[in-house]
C-alpha atoms as a PDB file:
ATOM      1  CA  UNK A   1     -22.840 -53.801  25.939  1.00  0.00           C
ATOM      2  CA  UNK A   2     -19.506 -52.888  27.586  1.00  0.00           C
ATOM      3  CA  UNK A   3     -17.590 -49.877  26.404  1.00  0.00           C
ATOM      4  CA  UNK A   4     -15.174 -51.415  24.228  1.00  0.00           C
ATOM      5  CA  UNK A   5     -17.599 -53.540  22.250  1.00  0.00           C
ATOM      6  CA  UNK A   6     -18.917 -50.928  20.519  1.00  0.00           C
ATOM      7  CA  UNK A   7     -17.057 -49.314  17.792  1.00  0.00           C
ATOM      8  CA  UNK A   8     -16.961 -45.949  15.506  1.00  0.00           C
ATOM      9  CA  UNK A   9     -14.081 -44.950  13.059  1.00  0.00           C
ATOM     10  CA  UNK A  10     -12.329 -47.811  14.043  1.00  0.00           C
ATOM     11  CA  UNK A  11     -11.813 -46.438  17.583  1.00  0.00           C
ATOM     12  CA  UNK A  12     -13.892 -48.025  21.050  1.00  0.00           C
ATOM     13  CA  UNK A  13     -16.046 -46.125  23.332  1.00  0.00           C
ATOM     14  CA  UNK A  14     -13.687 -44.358  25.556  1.00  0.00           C
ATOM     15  CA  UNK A  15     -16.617 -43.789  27.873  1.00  0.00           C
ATOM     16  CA  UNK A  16     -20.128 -44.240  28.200  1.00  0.00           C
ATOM     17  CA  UNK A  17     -23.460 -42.650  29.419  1.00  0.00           C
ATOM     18  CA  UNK A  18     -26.384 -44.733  30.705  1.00  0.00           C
ATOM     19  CA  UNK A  19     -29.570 -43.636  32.300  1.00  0.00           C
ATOM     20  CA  UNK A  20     -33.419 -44.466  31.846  1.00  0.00           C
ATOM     21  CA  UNK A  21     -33.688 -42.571  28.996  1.00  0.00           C
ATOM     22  CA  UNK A  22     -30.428 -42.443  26.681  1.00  0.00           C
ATOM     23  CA  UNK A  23     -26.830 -44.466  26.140  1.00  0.00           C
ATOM     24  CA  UNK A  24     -24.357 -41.919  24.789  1.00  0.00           C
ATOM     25  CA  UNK A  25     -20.890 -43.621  23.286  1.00  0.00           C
ATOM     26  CA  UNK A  26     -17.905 -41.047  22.945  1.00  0.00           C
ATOM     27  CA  UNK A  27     -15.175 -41.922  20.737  1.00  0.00           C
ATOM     28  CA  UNK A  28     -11.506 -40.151  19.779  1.00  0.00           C
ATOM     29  CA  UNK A  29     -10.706 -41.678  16.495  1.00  0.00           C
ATOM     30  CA  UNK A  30      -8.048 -39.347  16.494  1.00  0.00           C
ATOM     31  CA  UNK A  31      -6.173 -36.359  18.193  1.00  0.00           C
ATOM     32  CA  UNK A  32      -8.559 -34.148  16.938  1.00  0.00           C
ATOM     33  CA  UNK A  33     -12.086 -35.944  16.098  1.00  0.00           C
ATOM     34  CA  UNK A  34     -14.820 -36.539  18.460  1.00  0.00           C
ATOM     35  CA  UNK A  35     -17.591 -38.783  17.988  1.00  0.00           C
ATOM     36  CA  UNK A  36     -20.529 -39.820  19.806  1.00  0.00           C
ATOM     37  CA  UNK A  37     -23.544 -42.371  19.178  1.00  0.00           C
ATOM     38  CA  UNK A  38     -26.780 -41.965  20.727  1.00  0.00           C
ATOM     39  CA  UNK A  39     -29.626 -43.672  21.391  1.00  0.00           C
ATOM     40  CA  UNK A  40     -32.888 -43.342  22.617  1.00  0.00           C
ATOM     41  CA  UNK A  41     -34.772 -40.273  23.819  1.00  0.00           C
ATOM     42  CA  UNK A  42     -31.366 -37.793  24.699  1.00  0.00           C
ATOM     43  CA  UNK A  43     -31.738 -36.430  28.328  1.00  0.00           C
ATOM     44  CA  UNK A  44     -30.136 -33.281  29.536  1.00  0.00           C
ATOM     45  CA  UNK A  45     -27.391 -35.432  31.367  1.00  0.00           C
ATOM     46  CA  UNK A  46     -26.710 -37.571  28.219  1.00  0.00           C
ATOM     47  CA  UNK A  47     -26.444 -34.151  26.549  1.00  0.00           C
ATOM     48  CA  UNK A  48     -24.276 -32.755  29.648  1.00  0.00           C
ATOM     49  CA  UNK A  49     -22.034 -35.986  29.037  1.00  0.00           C
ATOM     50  CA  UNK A  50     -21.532 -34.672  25.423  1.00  0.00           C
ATOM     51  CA  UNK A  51     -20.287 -31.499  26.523  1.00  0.00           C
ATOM     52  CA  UNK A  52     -18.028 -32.463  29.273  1.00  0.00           C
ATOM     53  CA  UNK A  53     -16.138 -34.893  27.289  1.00  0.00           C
ATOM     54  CA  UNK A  54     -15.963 -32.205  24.682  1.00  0.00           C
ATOM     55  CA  UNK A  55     -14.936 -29.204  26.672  1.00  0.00           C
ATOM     56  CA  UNK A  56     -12.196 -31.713  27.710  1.00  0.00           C
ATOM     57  CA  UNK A  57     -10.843 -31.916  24.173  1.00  0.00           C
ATOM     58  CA  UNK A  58     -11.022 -28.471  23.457  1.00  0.00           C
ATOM     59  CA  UNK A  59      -8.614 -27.690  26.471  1.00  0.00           C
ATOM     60  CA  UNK A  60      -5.947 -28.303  24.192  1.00  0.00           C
ATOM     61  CA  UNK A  61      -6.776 -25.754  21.960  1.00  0.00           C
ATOM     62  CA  UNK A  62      -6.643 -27.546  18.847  1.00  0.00           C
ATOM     63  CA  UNK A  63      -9.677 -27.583  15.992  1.00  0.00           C
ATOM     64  CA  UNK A  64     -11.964 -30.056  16.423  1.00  0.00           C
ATOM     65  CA  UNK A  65     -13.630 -32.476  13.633  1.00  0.00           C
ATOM     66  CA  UNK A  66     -17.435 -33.329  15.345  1.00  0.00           C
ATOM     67  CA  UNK A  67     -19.283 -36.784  14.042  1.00  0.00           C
ATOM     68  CA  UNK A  68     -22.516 -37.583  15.717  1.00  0.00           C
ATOM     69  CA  UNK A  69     -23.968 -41.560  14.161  1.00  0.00           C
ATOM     70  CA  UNK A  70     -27.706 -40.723  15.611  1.00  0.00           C
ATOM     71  CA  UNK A  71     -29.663 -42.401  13.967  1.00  0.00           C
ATOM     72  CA  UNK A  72     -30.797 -44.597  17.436  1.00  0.00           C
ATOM     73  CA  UNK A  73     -31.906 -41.278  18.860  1.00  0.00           C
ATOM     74  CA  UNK A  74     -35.718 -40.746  18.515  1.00  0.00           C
ATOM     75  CA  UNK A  75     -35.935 -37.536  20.505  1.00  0.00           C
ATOM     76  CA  UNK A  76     -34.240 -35.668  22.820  1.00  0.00           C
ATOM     77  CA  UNK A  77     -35.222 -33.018  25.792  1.00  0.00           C
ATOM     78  CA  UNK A  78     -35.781 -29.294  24.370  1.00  0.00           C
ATOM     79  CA  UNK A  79     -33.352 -28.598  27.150  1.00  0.00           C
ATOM     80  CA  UNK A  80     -30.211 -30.945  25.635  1.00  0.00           C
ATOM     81  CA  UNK A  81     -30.646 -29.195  22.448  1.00  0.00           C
ATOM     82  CA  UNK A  82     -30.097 -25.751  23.568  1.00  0.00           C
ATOM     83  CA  UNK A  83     -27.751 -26.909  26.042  1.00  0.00           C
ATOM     84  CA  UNK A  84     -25.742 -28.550  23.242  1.00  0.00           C
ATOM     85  CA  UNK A  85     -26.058 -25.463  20.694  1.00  0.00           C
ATOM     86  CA  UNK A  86     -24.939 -22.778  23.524  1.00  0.00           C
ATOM     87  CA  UNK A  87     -22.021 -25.469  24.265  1.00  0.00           C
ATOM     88  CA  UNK A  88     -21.034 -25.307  20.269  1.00  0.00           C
ATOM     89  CA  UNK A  89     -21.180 -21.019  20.555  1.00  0.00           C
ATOM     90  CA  UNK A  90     -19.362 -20.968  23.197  1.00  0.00           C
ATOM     91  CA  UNK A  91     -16.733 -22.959  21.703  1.00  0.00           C
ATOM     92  CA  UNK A  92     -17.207 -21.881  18.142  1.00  0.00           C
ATOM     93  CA  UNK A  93     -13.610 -20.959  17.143  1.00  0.00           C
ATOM     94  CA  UNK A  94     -12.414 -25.015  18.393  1.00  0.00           C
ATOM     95  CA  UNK A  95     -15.288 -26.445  16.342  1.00  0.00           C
ATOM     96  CA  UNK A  96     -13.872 -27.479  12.687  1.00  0.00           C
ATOM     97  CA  UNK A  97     -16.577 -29.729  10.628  1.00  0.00           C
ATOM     98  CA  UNK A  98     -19.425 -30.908  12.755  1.00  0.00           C
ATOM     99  CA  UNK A  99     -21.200 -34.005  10.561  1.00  0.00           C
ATOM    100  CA  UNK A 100     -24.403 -35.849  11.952  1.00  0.00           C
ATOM    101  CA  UNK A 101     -26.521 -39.026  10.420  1.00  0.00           C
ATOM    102  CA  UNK A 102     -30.020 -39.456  11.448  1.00  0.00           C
ATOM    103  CA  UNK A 103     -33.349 -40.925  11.085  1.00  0.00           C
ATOM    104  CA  UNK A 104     -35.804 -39.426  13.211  1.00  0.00           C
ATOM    105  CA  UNK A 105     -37.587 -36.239  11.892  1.00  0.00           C
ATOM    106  CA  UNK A 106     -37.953 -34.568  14.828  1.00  0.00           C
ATOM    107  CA  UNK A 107     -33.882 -34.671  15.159  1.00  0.00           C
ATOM    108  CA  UNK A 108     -33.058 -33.222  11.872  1.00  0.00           C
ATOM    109  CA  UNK A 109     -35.138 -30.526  12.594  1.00  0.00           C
ATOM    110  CA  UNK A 110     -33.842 -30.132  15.961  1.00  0.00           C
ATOM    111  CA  UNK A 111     -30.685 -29.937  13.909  1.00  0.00           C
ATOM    112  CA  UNK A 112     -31.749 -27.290  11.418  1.00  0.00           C
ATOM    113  CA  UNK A 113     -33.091 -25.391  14.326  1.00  0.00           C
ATOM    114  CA  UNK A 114     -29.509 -25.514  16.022  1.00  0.00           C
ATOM    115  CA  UNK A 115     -27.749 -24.585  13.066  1.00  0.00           C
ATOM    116  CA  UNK A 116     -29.631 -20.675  12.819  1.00  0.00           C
ATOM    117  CA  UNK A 117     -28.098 -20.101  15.288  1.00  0.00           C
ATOM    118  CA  UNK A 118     -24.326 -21.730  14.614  1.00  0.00           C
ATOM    119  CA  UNK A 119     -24.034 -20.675  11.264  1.00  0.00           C
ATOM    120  CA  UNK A 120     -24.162 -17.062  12.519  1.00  0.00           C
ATOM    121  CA  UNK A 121     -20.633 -17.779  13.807  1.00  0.00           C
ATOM    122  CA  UNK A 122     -19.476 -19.885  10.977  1.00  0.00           C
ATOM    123  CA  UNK A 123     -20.451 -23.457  11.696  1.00  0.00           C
ATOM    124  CA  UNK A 124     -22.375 -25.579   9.476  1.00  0.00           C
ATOM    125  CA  UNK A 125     -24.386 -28.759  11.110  1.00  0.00           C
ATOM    126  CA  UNK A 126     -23.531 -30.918   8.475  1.00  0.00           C
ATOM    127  CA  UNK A 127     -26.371 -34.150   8.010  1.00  0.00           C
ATOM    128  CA  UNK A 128     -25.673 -37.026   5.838  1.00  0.00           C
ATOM    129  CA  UNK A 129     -28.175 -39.159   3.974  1.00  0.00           C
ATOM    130  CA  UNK A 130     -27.008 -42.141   5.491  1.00  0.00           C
ATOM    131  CA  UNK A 131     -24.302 -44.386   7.717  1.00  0.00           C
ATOM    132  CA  UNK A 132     -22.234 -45.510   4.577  1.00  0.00           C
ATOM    133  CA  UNK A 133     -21.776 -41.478   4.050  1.00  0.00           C
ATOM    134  CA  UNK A 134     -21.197 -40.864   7.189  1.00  0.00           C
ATOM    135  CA  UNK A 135     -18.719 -43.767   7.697  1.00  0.00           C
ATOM    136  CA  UNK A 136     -16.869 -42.225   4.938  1.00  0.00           C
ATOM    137  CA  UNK A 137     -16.643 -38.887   5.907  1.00  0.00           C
ATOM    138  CA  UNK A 138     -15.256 -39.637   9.416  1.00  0.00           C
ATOM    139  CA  UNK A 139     -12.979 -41.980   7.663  1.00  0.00           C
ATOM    140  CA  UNK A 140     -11.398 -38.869   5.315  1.00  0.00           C
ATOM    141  CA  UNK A 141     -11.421 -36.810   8.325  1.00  0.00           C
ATOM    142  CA  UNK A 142      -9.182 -39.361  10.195  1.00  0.00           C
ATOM    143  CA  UNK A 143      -7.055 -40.286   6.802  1.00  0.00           C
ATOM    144  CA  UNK A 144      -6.412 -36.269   6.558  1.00  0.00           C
ATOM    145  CA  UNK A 145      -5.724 -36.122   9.801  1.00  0.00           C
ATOM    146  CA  UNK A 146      -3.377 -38.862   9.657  1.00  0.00           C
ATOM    147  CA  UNK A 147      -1.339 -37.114   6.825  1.00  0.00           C
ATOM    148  CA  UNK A 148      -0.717 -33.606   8.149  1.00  0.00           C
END
Protein backbone atom coordinates (compact mmCIF):
# COMPACT_ATOMS: atom_id res chain seq x y z
CA UNK A 1 0.00 0.00 0.00
CA UNK A 2 1.54 3.24 -1.33
CA UNK A 3 1.23 6.42 0.66
CA UNK A 4 -1.53 8.00 -1.01
CA UNK A 5 -3.86 5.02 -0.99
CA UNK A 6 -4.53 5.20 2.34
CA UNK A 7 -6.74 7.80 3.70
CA UNK A 8 -7.81 9.62 7.18
CA UNK A 9 -10.05 12.80 7.48
CA UNK A 10 -10.21 12.95 3.99
CA UNK A 11 -6.48 13.78 3.72
CA UNK A 12 -3.54 10.94 2.24
CA UNK A 13 -0.58 9.76 4.05
CA UNK A 14 1.87 12.49 3.69
CA UNK A 15 4.50 10.00 4.75
CA UNK A 16 4.98 6.66 5.89
CA UNK A 17 6.95 4.37 8.34
CA UNK A 18 7.75 0.73 7.55
CA UNK A 19 9.89 -1.70 9.40
CA UNK A 20 9.55 -5.45 10.64
CA UNK A 21 7.50 -4.59 13.26
CA UNK A 22 5.07 -1.48 12.62
CA UNK A 23 3.58 0.80 9.47
CA UNK A 24 2.91 4.26 10.87
CA UNK A 25 0.62 6.65 8.36
CA UNK A 26 0.87 10.50 9.22
CA UNK A 27 -1.74 12.67 7.96
CA UNK A 28 -2.40 16.80 8.04
CA UNK A 29 -6.06 17.04 7.49
CA UNK A 30 -5.55 20.47 8.19
CA UNK A 31 -3.15 23.39 9.23
CA UNK A 32 -3.40 22.40 12.56
CA UNK A 33 -4.45 18.52 12.99
CA UNK A 34 -2.17 15.65 12.98
CA UNK A 35 -3.10 12.20 12.57
CA UNK A 36 -1.45 8.99 12.47
CA UNK A 37 -2.60 5.19 11.97
CA UNK A 38 -0.71 2.41 13.28
CA UNK A 39 -0.38 -0.95 12.97
CA UNK A 40 1.17 -3.76 14.35
CA UNK A 41 3.47 -4.09 17.35
CA UNK A 42 4.79 0.00 17.54
CA UNK A 43 8.69 0.03 17.64
CA UNK A 44 10.70 2.82 19.10
CA UNK A 45 11.48 4.11 15.46
CA UNK A 46 7.76 3.95 14.42
CA UNK A 47 7.27 5.90 17.66
CA UNK A 48 10.44 8.23 16.79
CA UNK A 49 8.62 8.75 13.30
CA UNK A 50 5.60 10.07 15.33
CA UNK A 51 7.55 12.56 17.01
CA UNK A 52 9.62 13.90 14.28
CA UNK A 53 6.79 14.59 12.05
CA UNK A 54 5.19 16.19 15.04
CA UNK A 55 7.95 18.34 16.39
CA UNK A 56 7.86 19.52 12.71
CA UNK A 57 4.34 20.88 13.08
CA UNK A 58 4.80 22.37 16.24
CA UNK A 59 7.67 24.64 14.78
CA UNK A 60 5.09 26.88 13.80
CA UNK A 61 3.89 27.50 17.01
CA UNK A 62 0.36 27.01 16.50
CA UNK A 63 -2.06 24.53 18.80
CA UNK A 64 -2.25 21.33 17.68
CA UNK A 65 -5.51 18.95 17.37
CA UNK A 66 -3.83 15.07 17.86
CA UNK A 67 -6.01 11.93 16.29
CA UNK A 68 -4.40 8.58 16.57
CA UNK A 69 -7.02 5.57 14.48
CA UNK A 70 -5.05 2.55 16.42
CA UNK A 71 -6.96 0.17 16.47
CA UNK A 72 -4.30 -2.11 14.05
CA UNK A 73 -1.79 -1.66 16.83
CA UNK A 74 -1.59 -4.75 19.14
CA UNK A 75 1.34 -3.60 21.23
CA UNK A 76 3.97 -1.41 21.23
CA UNK A 77 7.72 -1.27 22.89
CA UNK A 78 7.64 0.07 26.69
CA UNK A 79 10.26 2.33 25.23
CA UNK A 80 7.79 4.13 22.34
CA UNK A 81 5.40 4.79 25.03
CA UNK A 82 7.52 6.79 27.25
CA UNK A 83 9.26 8.14 24.40
CA UNK A 84 5.91 9.36 23.04
CA UNK A 85 4.54 10.71 26.56
CA UNK A 86 7.97 12.73 27.33
CA UNK A 87 7.53 14.00 23.53
CA UNK A 88 3.73 15.25 24.51
CA UNK A 89 5.40 17.09 28.02
CA UNK A 90 7.74 18.52 26.36
CA UNK A 91 5.45 20.03 24.00
CA UNK A 92 2.49 20.37 26.27
CA UNK A 93 1.53 24.05 25.70
CA UNK A 94 1.28 23.13 21.39
CA UNK A 95 -0.85 20.08 22.21
CA UNK A 96 -4.76 21.13 21.91
CA UNK A 97 -7.18 17.85 21.98
CA UNK A 98 -5.30 14.63 21.62
CA UNK A 99 -8.21 11.79 20.61
CA UNK A 100 -7.21 8.00 20.11
CA UNK A 101 -9.49 4.77 18.97
CA UNK A 102 -8.35 1.41 19.89
CA UNK A 103 -8.86 -2.18 20.34
CA UNK A 104 -6.15 -3.82 22.01
CA UNK A 105 -6.20 -3.81 25.89
CA UNK A 106 -2.86 -3.58 26.47
CA UNK A 107 -2.95 -0.06 24.40
CA UNK A 108 -5.65 1.59 26.29
CA UNK A 109 -3.91 0.95 29.24
CA UNK A 110 -0.73 2.03 27.86
CA UNK A 111 -2.88 5.05 27.24
CA UNK A 112 -4.27 5.53 30.73
CA UNK A 113 -0.80 5.01 31.96
CA UNK A 114 0.43 7.99 29.65
CA UNK A 115 -2.21 10.19 30.57
CA UNK A 116 -1.00 10.37 34.74
CA UNK A 117 1.37 11.80 33.70
CA UNK A 118 -0.13 14.42 30.84
CA UNK A 119 -2.97 15.42 32.67
CA UNK A 120 -0.61 16.89 35.30
CA UNK A 121 0.05 19.58 32.66
CA UNK A 122 -3.40 19.83 31.31
CA UNK A 123 -3.79 17.26 28.58
CA UNK A 124 -6.40 14.74 28.45
CA UNK A 125 -5.71 11.37 26.22
CA UNK A 126 -8.97 11.32 24.91
CA UNK A 127 -10.19 7.35 23.71
CA UNK A 128 -13.23 6.79 21.73
CA UNK A 129 -15.45 3.73 21.74
CA UNK A 130 -15.10 3.26 18.24
CA UNK A 131 -13.98 4.44 14.42
CA UNK A 132 -17.48 5.98 13.56
CA UNK A 133 -16.71 8.30 16.85
CA UNK A 134 -13.61 8.86 16.06
CA UNK A 135 -14.30 9.66 12.36
CA UNK A 136 -16.56 12.22 13.68
CA UNK A 137 -14.59 13.89 16.01
CA UNK A 138 -11.66 14.51 13.60
CA UNK A 139 -14.27 15.56 11.19
CA UNK A 140 -15.62 18.57 13.80
CA UNK A 141 -12.11 19.28 14.52
CA UNK A 142 -11.38 19.94 10.77
CA UNK A 143 -15.07 21.64 10.14
CA UNK A 144 -14.06 24.09 13.23
CA UNK A 145 -11.02 24.52 11.97
CA UNK A 146 -12.25 25.33 8.68
CA UNK A 147 -14.54 28.15 10.11
CA UNK A 148 -12.21 30.23 12.28
Amino acid sequence: MNATSHRLGGAPAVSVHTDAECVVRLYRPAAAIYATHVTGHLSLAGAAAISEMGDSIFARGTLVNMFHEWRGMASYESESRTHLTKWVLANHQLVGTMTFVVDSRLVAMGIATANLATRAVGINLRTVADRAAFDAALEQAIHAQGAA
